[in-house]
N, C-alpha and C. Protein backbone atom coordinates (compact mmCIF):
# COMPACT_ATOMS: atom_id res chain seq x y z
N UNK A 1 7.67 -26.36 -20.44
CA UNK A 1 6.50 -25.74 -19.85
C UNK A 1 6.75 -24.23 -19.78
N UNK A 2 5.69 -23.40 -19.84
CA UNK A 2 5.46 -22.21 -20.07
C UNK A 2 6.30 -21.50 -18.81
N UNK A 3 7.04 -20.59 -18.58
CA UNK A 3 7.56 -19.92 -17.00
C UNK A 3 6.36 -19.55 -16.29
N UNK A 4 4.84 -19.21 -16.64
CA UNK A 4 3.68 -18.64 -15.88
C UNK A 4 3.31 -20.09 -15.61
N UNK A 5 3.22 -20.92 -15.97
CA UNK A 5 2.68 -22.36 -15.77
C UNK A 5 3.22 -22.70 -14.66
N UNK A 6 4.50 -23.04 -15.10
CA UNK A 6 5.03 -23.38 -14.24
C UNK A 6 5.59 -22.59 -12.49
N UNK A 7 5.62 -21.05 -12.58
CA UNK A 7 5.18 -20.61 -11.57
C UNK A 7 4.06 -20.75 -10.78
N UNK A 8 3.10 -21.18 -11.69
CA UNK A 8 1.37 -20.78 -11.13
C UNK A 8 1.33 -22.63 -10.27
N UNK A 9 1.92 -23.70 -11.02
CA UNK A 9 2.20 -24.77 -9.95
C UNK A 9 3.31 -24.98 -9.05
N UNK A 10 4.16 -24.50 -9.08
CA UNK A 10 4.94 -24.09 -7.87
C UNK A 10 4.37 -23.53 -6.57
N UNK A 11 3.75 -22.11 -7.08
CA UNK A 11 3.03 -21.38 -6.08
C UNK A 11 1.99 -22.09 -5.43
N UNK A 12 0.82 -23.18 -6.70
CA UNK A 12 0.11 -23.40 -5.98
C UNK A 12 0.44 -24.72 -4.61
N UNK A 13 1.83 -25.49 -5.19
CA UNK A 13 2.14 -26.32 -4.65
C UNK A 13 3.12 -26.13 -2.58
N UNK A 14 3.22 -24.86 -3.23
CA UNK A 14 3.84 -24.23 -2.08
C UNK A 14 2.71 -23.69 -0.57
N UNK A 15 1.93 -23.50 -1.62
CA UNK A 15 0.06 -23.06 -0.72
C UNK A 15 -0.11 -24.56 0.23
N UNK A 16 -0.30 -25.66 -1.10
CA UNK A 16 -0.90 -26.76 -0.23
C UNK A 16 0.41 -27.21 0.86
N UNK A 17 1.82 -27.16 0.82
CA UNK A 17 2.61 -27.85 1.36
C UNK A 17 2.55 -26.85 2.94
N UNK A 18 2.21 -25.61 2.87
CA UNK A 18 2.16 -25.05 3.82
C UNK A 18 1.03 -24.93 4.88
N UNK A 19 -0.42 -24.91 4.04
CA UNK A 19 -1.08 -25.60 4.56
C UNK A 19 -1.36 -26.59 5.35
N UNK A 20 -1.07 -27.85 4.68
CA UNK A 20 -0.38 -29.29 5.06
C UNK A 20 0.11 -29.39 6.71
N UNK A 21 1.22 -28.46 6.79
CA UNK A 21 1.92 -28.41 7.80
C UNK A 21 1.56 -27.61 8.74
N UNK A 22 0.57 -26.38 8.57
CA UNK A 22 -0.08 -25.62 9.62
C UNK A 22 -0.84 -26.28 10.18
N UNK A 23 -1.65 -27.45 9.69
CA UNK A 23 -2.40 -28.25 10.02
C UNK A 23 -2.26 -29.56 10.85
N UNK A 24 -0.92 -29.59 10.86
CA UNK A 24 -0.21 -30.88 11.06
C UNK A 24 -0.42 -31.88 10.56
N UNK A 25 -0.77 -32.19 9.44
CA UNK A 25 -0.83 -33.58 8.52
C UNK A 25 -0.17 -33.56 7.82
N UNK A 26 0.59 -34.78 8.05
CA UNK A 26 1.78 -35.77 7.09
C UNK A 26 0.97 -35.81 5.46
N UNK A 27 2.59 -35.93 4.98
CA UNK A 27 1.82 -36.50 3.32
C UNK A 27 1.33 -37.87 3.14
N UNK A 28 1.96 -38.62 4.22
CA UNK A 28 0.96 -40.00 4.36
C UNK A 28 -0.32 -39.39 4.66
N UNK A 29 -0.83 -39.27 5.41
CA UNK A 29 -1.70 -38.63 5.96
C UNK A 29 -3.27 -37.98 5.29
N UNK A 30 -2.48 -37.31 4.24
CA UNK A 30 -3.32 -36.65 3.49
C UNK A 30 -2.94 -37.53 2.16
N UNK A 31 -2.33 -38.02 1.75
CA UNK A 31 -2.49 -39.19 0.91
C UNK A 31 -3.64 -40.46 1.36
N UNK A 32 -3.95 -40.83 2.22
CA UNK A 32 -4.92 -41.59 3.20
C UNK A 32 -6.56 -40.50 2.84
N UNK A 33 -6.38 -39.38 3.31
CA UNK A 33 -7.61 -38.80 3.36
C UNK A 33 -8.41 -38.28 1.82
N UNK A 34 -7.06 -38.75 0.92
CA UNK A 34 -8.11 -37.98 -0.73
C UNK A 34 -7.11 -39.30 -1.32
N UNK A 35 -7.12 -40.37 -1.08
CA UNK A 35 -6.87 -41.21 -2.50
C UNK A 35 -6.05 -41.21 -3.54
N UNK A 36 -5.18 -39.79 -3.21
CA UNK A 36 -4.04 -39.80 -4.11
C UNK A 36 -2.85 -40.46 -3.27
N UNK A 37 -2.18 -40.73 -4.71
CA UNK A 37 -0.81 -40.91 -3.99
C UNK A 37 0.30 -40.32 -3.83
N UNK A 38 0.81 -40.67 -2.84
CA UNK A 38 1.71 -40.55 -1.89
C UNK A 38 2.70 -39.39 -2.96
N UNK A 39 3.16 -39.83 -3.83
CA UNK A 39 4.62 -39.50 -4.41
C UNK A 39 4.16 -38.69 -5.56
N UNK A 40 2.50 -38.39 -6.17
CA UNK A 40 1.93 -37.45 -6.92
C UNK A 40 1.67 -36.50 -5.97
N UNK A 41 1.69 -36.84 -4.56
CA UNK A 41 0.96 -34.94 -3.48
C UNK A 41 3.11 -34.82 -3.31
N UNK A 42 3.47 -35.52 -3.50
CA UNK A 42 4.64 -34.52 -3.37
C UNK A 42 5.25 -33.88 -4.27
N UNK A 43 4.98 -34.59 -5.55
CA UNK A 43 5.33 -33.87 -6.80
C UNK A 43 4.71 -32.36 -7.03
N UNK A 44 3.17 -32.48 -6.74
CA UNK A 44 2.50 -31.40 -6.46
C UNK A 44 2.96 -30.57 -5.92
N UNK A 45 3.41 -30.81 -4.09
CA UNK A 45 3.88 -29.99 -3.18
C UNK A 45 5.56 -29.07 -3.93
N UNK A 46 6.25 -30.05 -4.91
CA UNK A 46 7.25 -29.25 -5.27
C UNK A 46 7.18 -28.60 -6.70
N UNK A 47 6.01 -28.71 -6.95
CA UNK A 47 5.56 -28.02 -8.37
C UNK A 47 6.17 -28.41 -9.50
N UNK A 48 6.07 -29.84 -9.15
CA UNK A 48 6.61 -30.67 -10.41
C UNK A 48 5.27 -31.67 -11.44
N UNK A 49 4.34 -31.53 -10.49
CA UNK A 49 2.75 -32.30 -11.22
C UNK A 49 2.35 -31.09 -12.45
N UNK A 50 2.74 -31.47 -13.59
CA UNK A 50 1.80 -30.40 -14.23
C UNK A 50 0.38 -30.88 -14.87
N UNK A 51 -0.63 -30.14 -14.35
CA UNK A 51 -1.54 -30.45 -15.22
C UNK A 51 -2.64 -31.41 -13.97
N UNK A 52 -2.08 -30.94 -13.03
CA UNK A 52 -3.32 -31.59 -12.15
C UNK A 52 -4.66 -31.39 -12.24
N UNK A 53 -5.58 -31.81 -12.32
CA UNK A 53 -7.18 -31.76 -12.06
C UNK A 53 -7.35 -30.35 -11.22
N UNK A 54 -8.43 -29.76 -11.20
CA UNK A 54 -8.97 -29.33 -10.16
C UNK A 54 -9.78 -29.89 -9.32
N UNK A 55 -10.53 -30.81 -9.61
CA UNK A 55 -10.80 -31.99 -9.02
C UNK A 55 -10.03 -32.54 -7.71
N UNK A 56 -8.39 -32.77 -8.17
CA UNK A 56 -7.72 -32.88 -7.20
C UNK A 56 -7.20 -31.71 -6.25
N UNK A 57 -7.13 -30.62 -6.54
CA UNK A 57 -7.21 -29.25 -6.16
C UNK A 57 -8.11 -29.30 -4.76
N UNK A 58 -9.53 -29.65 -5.34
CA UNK A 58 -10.62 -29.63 -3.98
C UNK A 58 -10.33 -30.52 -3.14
N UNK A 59 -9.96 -31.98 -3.98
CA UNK A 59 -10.09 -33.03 -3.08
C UNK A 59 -9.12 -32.68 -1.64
N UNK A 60 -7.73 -32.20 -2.31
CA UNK A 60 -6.78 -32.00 -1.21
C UNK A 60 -7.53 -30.53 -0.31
N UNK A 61 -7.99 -29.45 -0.74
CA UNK A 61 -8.34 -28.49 -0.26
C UNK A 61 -9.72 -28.96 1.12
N UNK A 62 -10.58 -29.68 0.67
CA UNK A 62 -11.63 -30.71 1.36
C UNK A 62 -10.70 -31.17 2.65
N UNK A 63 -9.68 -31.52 2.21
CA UNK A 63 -9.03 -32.92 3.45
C UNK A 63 -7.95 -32.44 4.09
N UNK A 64 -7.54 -30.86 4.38
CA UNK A 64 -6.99 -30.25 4.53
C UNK A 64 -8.04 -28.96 5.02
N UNK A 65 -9.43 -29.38 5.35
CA UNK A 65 -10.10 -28.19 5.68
C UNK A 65 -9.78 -26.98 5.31
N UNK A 66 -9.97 -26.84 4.24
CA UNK A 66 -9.91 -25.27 3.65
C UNK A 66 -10.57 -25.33 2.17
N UNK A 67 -11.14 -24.44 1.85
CA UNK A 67 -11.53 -23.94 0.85
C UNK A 67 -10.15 -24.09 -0.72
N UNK A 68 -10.36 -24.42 -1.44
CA UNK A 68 -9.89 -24.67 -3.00
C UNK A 68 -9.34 -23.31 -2.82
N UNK A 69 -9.97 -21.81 -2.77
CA UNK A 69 -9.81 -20.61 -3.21
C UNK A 69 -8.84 -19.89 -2.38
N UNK A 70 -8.63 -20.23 -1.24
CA UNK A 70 -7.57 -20.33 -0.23
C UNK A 70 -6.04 -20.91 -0.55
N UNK A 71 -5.91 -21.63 -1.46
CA UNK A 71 -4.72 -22.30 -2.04
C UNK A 71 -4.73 -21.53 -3.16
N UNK A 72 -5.14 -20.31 -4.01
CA UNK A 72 -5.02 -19.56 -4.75
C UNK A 72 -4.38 -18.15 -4.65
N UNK A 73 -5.10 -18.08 -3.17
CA UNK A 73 -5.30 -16.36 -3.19
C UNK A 73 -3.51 -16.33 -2.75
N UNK A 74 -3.48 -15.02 -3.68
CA UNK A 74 -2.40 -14.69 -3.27
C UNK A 74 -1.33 -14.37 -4.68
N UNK A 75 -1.85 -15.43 -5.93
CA UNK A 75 -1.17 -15.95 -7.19
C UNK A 75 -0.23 -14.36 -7.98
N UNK A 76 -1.63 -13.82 -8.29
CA UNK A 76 -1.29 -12.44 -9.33
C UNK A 76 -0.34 -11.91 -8.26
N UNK A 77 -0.54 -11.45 -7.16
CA UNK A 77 0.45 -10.86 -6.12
C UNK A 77 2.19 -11.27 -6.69
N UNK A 78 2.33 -12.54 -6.41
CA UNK A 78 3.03 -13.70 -6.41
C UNK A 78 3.75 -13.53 -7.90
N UNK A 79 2.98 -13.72 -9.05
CA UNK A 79 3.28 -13.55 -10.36
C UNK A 79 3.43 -12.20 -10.78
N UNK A 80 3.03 -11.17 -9.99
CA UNK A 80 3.62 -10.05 -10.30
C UNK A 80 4.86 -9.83 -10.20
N UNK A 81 5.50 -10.18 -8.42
CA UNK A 81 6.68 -10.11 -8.03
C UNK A 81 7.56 -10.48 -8.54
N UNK A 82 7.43 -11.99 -9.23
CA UNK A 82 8.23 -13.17 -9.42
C UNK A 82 8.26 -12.48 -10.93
N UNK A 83 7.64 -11.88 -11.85
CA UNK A 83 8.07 -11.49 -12.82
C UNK A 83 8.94 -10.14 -13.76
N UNK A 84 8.89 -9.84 -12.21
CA UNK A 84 9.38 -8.04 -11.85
C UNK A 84 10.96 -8.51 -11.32
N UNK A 85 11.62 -9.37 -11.63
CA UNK A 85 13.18 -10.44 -10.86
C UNK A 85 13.48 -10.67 -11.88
C-alpha cells in the first residue's frame, strides 16, 4: 500500500478511536450501533482496514454523533507533518 494511503487510514483510524473514547463507547458498543463488526472497527481503529466504504465512514460517524467531516479535518495538516520526518 501506498505510504499516503496508508497514512490517510491510520490518521483516519486514529480520529474515530479517539472519538470513540471521548464519547465513552466501547468497540462492542459501537459495533452494536452500525452493524459492523467487532474486529473490522478495530482493524479500522489501527489503520489496518484498507479500503473501507465511506458508507462505513458515516455509519460510524452517525453512531458516534459526529459529523463524517469531523473524522477528517485535520488530514493535510497531519500529512504535511508526517511527510516533513
Amino acid at each position: 500500500m501506498p505510504m499516503r494511503k496508508k497514512l490517510f487510514y491510520e490518521f483516519i483510524g486514529e480520529k474515530i478511536r479517539q472519538k470513540r473514547e471521548e464519547k465513552g463507547v466501547t468497540i462492542n458498543e459501537l459495533s452494536l450501533k452500525t452493524g459492523i463488526r467487532k474486529i473490522y472497527l478495530q482493524k479500522i481503529e489501527e489503520g489496518k482496514a484498507s479500503r473501507f466504504s465511506t458508507t462505513k465512514l458515516f455509519m460510524i460517524a452517525e453512531a458516534l454523533e459526529t459529523h463524517a467531516s469531523m473524522l477528517v479535518i485535520g488530514w493535510e495538516e497531519f500529512e504535511k507533518l508526517a511527510c516533513a520526518e
